[in-house]
N, C-alpha and C. Protein backbone atom coordinates (compact mmCIF):
# COMPACT_ATOMS: atom_id res chain seq x y z
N UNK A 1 78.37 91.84 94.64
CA UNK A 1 79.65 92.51 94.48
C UNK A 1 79.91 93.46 95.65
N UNK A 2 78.85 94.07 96.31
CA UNK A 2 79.22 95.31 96.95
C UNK A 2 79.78 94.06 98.51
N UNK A 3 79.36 93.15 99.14
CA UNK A 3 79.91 92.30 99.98
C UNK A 3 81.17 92.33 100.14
N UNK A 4 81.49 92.00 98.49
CA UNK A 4 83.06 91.65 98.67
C UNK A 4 83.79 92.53 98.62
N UNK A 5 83.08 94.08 98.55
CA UNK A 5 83.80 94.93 98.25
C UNK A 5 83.81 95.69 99.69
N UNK A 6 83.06 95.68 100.70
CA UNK A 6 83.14 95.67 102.00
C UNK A 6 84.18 94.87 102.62
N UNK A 7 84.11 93.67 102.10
CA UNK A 7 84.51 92.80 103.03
C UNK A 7 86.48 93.29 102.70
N UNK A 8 86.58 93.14 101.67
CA UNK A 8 88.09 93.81 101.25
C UNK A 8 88.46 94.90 101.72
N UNK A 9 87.39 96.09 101.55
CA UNK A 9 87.73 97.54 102.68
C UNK A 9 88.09 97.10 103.85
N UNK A 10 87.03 96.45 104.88
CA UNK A 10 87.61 96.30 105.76
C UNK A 10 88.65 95.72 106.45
N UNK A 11 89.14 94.40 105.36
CA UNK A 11 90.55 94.00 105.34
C UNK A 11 91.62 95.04 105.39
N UNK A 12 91.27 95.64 104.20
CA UNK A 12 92.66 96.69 103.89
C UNK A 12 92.38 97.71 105.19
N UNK A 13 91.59 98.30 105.57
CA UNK A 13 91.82 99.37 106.87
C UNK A 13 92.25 98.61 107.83
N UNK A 14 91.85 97.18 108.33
CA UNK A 14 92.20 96.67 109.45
C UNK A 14 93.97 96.47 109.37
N UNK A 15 94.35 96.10 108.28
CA UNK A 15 95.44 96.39 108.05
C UNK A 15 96.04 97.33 108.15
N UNK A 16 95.77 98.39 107.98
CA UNK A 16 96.36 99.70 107.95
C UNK A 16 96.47 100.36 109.07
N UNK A 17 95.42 100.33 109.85
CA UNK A 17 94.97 100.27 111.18
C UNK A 17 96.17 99.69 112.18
N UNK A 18 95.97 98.20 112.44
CA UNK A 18 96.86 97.55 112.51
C UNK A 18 98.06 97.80 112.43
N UNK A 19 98.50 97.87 111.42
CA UNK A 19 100.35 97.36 111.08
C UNK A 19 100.25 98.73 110.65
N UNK A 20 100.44 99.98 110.59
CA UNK A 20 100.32 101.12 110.55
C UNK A 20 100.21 102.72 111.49
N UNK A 21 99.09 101.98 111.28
CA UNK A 21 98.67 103.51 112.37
C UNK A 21 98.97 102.73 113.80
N UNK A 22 98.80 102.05 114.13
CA UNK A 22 98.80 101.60 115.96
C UNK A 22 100.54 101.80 116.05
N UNK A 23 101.16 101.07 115.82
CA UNK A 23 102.33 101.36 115.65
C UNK A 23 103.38 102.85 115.82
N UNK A 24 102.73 103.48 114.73
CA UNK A 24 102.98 105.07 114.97
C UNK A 24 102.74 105.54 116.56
N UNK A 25 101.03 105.52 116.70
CA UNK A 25 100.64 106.20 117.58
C UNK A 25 101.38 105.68 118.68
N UNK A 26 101.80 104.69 118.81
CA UNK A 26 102.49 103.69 119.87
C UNK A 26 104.19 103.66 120.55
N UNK A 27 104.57 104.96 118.82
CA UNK A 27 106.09 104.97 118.89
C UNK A 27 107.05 103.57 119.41
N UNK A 28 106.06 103.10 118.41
CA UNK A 28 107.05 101.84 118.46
C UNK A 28 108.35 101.86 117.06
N UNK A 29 108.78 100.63 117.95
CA UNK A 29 110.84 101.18 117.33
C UNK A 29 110.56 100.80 115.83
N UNK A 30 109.51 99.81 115.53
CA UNK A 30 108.99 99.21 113.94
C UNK A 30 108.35 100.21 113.31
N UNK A 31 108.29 101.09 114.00
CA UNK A 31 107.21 102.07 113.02
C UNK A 31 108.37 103.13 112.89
N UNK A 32 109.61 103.53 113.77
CA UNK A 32 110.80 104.57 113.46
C UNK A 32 111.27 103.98 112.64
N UNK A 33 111.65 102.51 113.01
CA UNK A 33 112.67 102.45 112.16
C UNK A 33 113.07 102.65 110.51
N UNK A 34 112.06 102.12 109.87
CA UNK A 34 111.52 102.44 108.78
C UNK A 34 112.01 103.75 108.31
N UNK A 35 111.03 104.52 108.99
CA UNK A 35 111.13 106.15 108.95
C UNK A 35 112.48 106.71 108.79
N UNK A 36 113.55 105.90 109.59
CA UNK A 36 114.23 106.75 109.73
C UNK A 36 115.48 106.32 108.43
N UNK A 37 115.22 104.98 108.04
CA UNK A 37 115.61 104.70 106.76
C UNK A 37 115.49 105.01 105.43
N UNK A 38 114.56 105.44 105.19
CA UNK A 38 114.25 106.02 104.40
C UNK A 38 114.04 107.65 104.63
N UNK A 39 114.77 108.67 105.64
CA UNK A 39 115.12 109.71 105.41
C UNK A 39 114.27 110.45 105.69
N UNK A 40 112.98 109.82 106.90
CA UNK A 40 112.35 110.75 107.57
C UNK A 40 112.82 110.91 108.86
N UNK A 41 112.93 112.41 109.54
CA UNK A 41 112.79 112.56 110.95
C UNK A 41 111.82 111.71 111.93
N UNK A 42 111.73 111.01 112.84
CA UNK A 42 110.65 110.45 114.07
C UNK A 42 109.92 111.49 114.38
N UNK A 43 110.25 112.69 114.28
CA UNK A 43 108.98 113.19 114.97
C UNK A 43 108.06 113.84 114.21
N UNK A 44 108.20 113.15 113.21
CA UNK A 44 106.82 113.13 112.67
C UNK A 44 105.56 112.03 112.24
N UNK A 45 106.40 111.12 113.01
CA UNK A 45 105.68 109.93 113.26
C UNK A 45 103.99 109.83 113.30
N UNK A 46 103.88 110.92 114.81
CA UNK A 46 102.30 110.86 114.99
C UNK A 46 101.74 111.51 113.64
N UNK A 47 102.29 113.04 113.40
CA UNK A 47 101.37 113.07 111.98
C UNK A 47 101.18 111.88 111.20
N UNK A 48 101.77 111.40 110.76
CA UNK A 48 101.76 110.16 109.60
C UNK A 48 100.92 109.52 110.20
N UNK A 49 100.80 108.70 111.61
CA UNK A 49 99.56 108.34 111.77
C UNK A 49 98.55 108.78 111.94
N UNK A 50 98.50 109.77 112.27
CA UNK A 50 97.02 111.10 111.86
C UNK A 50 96.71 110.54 110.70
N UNK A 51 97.62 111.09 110.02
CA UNK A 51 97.05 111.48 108.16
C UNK A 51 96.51 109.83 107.86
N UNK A 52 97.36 109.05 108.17
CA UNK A 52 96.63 107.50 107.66
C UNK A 52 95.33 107.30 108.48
N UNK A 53 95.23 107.77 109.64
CA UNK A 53 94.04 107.14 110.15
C UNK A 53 92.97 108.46 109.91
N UNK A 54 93.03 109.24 109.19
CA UNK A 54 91.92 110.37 108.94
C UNK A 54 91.27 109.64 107.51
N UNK A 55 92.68 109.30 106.65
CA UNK A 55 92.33 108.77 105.29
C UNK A 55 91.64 107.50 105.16
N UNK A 56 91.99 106.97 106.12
CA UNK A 56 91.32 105.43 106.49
C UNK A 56 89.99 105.80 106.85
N UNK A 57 89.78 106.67 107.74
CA UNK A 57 87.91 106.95 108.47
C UNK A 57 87.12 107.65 106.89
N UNK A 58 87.59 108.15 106.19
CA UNK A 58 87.32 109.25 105.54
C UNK A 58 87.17 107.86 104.24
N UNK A 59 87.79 106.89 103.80
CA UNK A 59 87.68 105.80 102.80
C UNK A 59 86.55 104.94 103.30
N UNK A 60 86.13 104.76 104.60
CA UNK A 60 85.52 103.39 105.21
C UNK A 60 83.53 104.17 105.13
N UNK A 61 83.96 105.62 105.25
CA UNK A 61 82.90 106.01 105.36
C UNK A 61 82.02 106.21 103.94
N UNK A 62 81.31 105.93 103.73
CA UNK A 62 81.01 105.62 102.36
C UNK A 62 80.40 107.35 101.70
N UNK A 63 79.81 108.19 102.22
CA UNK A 63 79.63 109.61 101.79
C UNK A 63 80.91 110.41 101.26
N UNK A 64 82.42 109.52 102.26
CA UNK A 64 83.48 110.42 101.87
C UNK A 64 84.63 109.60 101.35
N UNK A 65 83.97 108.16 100.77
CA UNK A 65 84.83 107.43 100.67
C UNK A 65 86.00 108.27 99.09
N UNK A 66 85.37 107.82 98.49
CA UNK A 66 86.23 108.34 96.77
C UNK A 66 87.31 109.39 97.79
N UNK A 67 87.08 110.98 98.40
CA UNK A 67 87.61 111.31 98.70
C UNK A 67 88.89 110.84 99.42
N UNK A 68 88.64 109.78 100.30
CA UNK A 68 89.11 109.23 101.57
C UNK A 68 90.19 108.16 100.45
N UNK A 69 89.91 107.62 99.23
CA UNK A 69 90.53 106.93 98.29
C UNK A 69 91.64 107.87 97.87
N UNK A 70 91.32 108.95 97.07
CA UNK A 70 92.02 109.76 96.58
C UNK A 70 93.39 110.49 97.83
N UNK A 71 93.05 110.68 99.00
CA UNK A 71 93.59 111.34 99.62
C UNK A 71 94.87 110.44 100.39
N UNK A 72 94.09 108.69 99.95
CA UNK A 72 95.14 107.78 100.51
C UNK A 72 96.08 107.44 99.51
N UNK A 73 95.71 107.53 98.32
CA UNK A 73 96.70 107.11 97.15
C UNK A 73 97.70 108.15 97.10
N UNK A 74 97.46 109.63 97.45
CA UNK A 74 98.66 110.39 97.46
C UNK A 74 99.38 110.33 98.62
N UNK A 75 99.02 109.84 99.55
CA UNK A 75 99.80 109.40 100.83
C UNK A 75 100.76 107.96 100.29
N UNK A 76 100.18 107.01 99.59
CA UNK A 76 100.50 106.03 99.18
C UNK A 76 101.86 106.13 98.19
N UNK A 77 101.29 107.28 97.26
CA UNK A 77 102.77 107.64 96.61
C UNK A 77 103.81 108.50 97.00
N UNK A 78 103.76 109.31 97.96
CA UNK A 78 104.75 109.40 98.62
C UNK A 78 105.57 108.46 99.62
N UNK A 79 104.78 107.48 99.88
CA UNK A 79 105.90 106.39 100.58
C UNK A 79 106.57 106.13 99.65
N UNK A 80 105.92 105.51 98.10
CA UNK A 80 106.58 104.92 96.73
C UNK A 80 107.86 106.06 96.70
N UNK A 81 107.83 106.92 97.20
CA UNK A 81 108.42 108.03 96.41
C UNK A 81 109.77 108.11 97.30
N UNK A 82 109.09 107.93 98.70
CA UNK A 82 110.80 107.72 99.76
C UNK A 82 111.14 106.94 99.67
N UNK A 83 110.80 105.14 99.12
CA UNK A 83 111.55 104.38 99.56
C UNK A 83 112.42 103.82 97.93
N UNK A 84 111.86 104.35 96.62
CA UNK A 84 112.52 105.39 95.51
C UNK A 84 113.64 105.58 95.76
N UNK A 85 113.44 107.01 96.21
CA UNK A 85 114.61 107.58 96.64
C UNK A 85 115.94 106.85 97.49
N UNK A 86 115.99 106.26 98.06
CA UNK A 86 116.89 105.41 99.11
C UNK A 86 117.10 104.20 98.72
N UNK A 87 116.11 103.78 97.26
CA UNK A 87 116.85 102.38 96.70
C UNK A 87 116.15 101.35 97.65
N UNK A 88 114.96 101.07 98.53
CA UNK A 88 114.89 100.29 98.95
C UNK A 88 114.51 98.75 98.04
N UNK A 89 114.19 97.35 98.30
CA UNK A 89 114.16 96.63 97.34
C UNK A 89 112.58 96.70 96.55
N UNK A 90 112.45 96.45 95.45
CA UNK A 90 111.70 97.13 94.55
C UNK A 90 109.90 96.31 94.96
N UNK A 91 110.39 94.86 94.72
CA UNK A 91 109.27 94.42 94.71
C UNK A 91 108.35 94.73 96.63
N UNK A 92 109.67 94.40 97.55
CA UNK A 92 109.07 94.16 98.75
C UNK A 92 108.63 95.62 99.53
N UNK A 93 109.37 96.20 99.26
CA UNK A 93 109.03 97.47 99.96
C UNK A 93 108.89 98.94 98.60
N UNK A 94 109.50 99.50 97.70
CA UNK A 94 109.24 100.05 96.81
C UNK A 94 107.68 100.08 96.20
N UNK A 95 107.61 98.91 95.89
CA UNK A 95 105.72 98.83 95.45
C UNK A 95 104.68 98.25 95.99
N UNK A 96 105.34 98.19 97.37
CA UNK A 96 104.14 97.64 98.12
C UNK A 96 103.00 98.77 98.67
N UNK A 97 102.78 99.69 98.30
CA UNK A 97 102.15 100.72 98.50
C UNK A 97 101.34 100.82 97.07
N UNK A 98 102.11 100.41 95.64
CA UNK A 98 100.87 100.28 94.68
C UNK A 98 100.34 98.94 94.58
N UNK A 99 100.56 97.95 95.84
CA UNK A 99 99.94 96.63 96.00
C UNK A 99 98.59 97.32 97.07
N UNK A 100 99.14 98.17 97.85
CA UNK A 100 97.95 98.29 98.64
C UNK A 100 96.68 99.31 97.93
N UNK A 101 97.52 100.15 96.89
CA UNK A 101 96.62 101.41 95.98
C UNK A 101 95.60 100.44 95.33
N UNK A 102 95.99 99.35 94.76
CA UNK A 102 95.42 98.88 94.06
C UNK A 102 94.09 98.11 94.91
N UNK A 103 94.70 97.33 95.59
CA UNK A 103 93.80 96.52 96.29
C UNK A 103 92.59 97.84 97.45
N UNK A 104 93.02 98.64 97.97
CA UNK A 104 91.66 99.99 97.98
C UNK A 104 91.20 100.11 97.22
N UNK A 105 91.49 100.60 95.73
CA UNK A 105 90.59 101.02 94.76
C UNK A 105 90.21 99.69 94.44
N UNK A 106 90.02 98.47 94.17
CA UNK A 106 89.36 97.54 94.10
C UNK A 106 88.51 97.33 94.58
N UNK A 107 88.56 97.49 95.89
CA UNK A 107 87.41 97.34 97.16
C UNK A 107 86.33 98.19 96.72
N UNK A 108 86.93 99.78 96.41
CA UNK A 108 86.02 100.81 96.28
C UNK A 108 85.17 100.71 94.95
N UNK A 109 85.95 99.64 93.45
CA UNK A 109 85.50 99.80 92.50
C UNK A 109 84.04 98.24 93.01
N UNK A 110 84.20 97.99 93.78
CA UNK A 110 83.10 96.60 94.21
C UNK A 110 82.13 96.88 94.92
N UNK A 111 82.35 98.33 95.94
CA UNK A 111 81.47 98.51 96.60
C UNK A 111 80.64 99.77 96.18
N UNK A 112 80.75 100.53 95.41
CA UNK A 112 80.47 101.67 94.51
C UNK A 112 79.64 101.73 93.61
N UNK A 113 78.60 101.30 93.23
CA UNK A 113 78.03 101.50 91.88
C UNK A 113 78.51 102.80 91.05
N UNK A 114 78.24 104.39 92.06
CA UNK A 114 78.14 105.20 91.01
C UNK A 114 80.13 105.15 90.49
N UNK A 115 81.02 104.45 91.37
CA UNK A 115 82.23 104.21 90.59
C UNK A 115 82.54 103.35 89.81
N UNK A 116 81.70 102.29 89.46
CA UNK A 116 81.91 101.66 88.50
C UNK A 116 80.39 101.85 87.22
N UNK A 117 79.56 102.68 87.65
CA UNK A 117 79.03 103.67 86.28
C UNK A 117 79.87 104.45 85.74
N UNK A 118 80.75 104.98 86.27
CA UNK A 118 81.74 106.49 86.21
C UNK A 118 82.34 105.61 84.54
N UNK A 119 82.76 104.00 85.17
CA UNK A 119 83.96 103.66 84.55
C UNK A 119 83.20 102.95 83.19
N UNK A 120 82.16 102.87 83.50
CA UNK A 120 81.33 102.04 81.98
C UNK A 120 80.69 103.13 81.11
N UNK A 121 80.91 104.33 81.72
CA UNK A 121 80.02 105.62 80.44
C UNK A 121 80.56 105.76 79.62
């Protein structure tokens, strides 16, 4: 179990990584545009990729992972929460952030023993 539960972390960060944070840091027009649709300023772009790529090092690392989980799911629901707000479409962009919540904590519930003792006591 813990394999596949690696092997899925590192999917989901490479992703995130990827189509996320590079983007930001890159100020590319795919990573504003977004932003600016949903009713954020650009220049706060680089934070946002800060904060994702701190939460990403901080999930991959296994001493600070739970933390690094927890700290991405509230990042996670505040996207849910801007693109909410602005009506974007529900399934594709609205909950695709509790497609990705889910699929992290999956990874983490596979690669974790003491998180999936937590969940059988």
């Amino acid at each position: 179990m813990k394999k596949y539960g690696w092997g899925i972390s590192i999917f989901f960060s490479l992703f995130i990584l990827a189509g996320s944070v590079a983007p930001k840091f890159l100020g590319a027009q795919v990573a504003i545009d977004p932003l600016i649709e949903i009713g954020w300023p650009p220049k706060h772009i680089y934070l946002l990729g800060f904060l994702e790529l701190l939460f990403t090092v901080l999930y991959l690392v296994p001493r600070t992972s739970l933390i690094g989980a927890v700290l991405m799911t509230g990042y996670l629901g505040g996207a849910l929460a801007s693109n909410l707000r602005v009506e974007s479409p529900l399934f594709s962009h609205t909950l695709f952030s509790v497609y990705l919540g889910v699929f992290m904590w999956l990874s983490l519930w596979l690669r974790d023993n003491n998180l999936r003792k937590y969940f059988q006591s």
